[in-house]
Protein backbone atom coordinates (compact mmCIF):
# COMPACT_ATOMS: atom_id res chain seq x y z
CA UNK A 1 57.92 59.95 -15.63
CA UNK A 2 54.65 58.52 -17.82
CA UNK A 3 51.72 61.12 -16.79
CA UNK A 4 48.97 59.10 -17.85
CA UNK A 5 45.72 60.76 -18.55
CA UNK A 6 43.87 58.71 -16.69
CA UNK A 7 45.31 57.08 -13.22
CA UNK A 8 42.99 54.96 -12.59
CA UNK A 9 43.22 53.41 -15.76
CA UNK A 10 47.09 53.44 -15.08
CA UNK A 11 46.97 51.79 -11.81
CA UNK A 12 43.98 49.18 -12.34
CA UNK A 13 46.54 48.20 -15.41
CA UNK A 14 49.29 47.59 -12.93
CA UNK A 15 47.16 45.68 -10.78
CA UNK A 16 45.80 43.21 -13.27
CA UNK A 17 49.61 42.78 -14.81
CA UNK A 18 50.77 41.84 -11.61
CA UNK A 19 47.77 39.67 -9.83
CA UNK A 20 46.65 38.55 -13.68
CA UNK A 21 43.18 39.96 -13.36
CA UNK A 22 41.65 42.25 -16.47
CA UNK A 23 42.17 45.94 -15.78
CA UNK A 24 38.64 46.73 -17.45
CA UNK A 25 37.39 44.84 -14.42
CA UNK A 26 38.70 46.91 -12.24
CA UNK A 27 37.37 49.57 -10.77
CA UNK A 28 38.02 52.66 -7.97
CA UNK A 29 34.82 50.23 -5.60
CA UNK A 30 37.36 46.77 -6.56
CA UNK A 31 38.86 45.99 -3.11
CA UNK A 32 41.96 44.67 -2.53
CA UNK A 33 40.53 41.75 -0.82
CA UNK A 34 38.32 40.53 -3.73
CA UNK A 35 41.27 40.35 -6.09
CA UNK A 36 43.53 38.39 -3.49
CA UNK A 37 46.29 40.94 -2.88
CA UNK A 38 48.63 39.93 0.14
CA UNK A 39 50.26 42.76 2.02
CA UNK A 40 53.77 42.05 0.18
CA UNK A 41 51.83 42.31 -3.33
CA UNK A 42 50.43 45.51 -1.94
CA UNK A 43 53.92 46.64 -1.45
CA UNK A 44 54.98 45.58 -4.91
CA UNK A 45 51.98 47.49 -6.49
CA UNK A 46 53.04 50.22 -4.53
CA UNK A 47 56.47 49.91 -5.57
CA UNK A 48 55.70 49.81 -9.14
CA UNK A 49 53.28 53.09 -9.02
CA UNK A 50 56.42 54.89 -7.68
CA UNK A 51 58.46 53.71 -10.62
CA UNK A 52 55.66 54.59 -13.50
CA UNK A 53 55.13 58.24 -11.95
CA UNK A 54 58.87 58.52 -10.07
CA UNK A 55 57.17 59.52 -6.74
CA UNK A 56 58.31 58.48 -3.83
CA UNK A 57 55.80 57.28 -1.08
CA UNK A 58 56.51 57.86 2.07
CA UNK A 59 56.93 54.57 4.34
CA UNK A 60 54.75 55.83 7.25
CA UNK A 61 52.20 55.86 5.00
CA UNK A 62 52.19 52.60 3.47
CA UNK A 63 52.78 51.32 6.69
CA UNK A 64 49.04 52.51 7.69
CA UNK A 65 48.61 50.06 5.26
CA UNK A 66 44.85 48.82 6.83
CA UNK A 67 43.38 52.19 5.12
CA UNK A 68 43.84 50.96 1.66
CA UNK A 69 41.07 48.68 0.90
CA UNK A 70 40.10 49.77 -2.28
CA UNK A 71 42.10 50.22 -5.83
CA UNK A 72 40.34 54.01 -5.19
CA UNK A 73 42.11 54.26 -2.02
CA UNK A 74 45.52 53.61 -3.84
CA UNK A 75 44.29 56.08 -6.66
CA UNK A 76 44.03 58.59 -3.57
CA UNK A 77 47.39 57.67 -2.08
CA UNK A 78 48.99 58.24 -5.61
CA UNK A 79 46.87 61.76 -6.15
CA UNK A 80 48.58 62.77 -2.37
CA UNK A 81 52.12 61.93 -3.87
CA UNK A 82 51.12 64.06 -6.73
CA UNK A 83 49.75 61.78 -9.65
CA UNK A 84 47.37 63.17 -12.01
CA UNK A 85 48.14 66.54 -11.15
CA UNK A 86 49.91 67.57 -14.39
């Protein structure tokens, strides 16, 4: 498991590997919608959070997939599933 210092950091990187935006342009205010993401890219940015901190999150909740608007609401899924914490 890679405990990153800084999540945010962490998961605005994963974000602008996959969509090709710069992570220093990212922010916890970015939304989803400004950088394009699709609900099967949100999936795959999901997926790939799970992978960098081996969490698992649960499908229920990224099936209530209409709360995450923001990269900071993805931060706060991830900080749920335990990210950050150690």
């Amino acid at each position: 498991m890679t405990e990153s210092p800084d999540p945010e950091r962490t998961i605005a990187k994963i974000i602008g590997e996959q969509l090709g935006h710069d992570p220093e342009k990212i922010t916890t205010q970015t939304t989803l919608d400004s950088l394009g993401v699709n609900s099967l890219e949100l999936v795959e940015i999901i997926m790939t959070i799970e992978e960098e901190y081996d969490i698992a999150i649960d499908i229920d909740t990224v099936s209530a997939a209409d709360s995450i608007k923001t990269v900071g609401d993805l931060l706060e899924l991830g900080k749920s599933m335990g990210i950050g914490t150690q």
